[in-house]
C-alpha atoms as a PDB file:
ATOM      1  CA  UNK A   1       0.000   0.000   0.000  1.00  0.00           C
ATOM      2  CA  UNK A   2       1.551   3.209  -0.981  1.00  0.00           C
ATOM      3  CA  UNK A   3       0.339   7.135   0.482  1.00  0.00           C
ATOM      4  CA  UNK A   4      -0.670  10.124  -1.541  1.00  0.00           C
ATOM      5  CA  UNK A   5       3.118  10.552  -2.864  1.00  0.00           C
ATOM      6  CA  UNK A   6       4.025   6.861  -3.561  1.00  0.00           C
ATOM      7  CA  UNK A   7       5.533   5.899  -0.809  1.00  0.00           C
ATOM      8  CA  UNK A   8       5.226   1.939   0.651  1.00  0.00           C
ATOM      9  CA  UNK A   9       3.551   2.010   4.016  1.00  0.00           C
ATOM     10  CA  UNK A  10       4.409  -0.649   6.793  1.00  0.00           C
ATOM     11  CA  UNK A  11       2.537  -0.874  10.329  1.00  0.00           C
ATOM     12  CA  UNK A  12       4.260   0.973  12.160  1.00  0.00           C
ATOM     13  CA  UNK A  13       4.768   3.935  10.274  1.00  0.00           C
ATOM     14  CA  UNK A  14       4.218   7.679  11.676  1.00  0.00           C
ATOM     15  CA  UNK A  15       1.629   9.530   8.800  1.00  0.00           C
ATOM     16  CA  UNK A  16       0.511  13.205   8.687  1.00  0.00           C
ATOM     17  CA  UNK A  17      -2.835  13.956   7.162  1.00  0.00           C
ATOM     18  CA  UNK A  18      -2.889  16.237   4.170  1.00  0.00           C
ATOM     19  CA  UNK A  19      -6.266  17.049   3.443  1.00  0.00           C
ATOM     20  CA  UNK A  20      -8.903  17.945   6.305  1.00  0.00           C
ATOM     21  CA  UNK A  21     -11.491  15.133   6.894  1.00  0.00           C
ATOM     22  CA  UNK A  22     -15.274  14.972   8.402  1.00  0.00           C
ATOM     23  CA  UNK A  23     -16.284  12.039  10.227  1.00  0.00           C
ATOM     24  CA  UNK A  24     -19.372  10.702   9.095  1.00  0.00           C
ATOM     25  CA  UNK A  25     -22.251  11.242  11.428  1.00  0.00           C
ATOM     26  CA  UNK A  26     -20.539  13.663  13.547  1.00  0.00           C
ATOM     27  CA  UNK A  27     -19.317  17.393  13.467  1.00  0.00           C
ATOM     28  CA  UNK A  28     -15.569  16.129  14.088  1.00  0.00           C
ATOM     29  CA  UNK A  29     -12.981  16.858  11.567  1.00  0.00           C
ATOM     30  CA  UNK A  30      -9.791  15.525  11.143  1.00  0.00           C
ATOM     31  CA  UNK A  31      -7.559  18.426  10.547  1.00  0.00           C
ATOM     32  CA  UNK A  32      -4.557  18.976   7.893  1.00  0.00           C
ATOM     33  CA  UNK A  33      -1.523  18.280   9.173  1.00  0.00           C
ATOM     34  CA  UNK A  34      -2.639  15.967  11.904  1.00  0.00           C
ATOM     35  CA  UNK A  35      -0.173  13.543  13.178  1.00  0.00           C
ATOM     36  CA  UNK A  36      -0.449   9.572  13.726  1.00  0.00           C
ATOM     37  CA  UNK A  37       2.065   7.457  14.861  1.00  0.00           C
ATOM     38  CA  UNK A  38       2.163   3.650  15.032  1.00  0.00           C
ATOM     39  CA  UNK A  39      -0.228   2.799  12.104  1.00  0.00           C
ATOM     40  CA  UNK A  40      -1.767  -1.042  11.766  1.00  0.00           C
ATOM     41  CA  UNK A  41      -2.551  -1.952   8.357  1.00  0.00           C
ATOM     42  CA  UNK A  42      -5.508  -3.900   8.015  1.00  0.00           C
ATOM     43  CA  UNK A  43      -6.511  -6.185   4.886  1.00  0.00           C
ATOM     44  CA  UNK A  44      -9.171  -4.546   2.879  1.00  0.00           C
ATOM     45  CA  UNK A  45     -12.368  -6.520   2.636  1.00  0.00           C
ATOM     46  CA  UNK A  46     -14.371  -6.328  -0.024  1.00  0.00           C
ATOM     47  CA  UNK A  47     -17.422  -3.951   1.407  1.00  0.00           C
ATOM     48  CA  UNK A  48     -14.010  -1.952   3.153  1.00  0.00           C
ATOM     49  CA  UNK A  49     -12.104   0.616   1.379  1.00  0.00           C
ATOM     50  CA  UNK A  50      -9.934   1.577   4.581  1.00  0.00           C
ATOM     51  CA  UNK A  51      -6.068   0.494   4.591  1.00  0.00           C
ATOM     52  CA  UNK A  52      -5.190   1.418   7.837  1.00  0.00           C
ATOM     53  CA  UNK A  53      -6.067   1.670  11.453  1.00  0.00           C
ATOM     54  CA  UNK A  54      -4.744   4.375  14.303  1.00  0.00           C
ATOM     55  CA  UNK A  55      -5.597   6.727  16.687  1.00  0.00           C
ATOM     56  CA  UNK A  56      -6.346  10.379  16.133  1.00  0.00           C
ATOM     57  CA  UNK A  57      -5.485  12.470  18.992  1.00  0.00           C
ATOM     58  CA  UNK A  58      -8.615  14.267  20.604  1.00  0.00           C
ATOM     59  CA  UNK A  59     -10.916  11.732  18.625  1.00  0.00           C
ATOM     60  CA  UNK A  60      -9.820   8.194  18.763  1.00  0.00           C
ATOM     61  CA  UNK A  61      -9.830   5.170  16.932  1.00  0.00           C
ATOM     62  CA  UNK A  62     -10.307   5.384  13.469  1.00  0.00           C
ATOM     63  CA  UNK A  63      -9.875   3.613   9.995  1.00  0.00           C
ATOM     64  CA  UNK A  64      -8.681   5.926   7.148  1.00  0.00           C
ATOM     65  CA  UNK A  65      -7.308   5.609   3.439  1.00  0.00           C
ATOM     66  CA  UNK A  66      -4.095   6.077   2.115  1.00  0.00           C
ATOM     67  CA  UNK A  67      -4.646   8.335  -0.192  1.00  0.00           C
ATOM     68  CA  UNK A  68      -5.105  10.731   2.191  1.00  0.00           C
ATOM     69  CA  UNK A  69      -1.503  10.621   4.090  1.00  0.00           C
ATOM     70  CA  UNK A  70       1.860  10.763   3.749  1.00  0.00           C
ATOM     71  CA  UNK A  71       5.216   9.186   5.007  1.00  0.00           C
ATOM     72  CA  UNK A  72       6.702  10.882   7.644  1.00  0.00           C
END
């Protein structure tokens, strides 16, 4: 699995968030710049379109898409 500039992801890995995100069903957003450490990629199912798991400060666990981060 590769992030928004190409680069192979590996749980583990530290990601920033480039592009603010809502949560579904809430008022949360997930702002740019937003730091995760420690991701856990997950295999993607077929009714999933996540590739990763981790924890957003200030809103929790969460499952996001690649395409959306970059390598720190």
């Amino acid at each position: 699995m590769r992030d928004a500039n190409g680069n192979e992801l590996a749980s583990g890995d530290a990601v920033c968030v480039i592009k603010d995100l809502t949560l579904k069903g809430t008022s949360l957003v997930v702002k740019a710049g937003t730091k995760e450490k420690g991701i856990r990629l997950v295999e993607r199912q077929a009714n999933a379109d996540h590739d990763f798991d981790c924890k957003i400060p200030g809103i929790g666990a969460m499952s996001l898409k690649s395409e959306f981060v970059k390598k720190l």
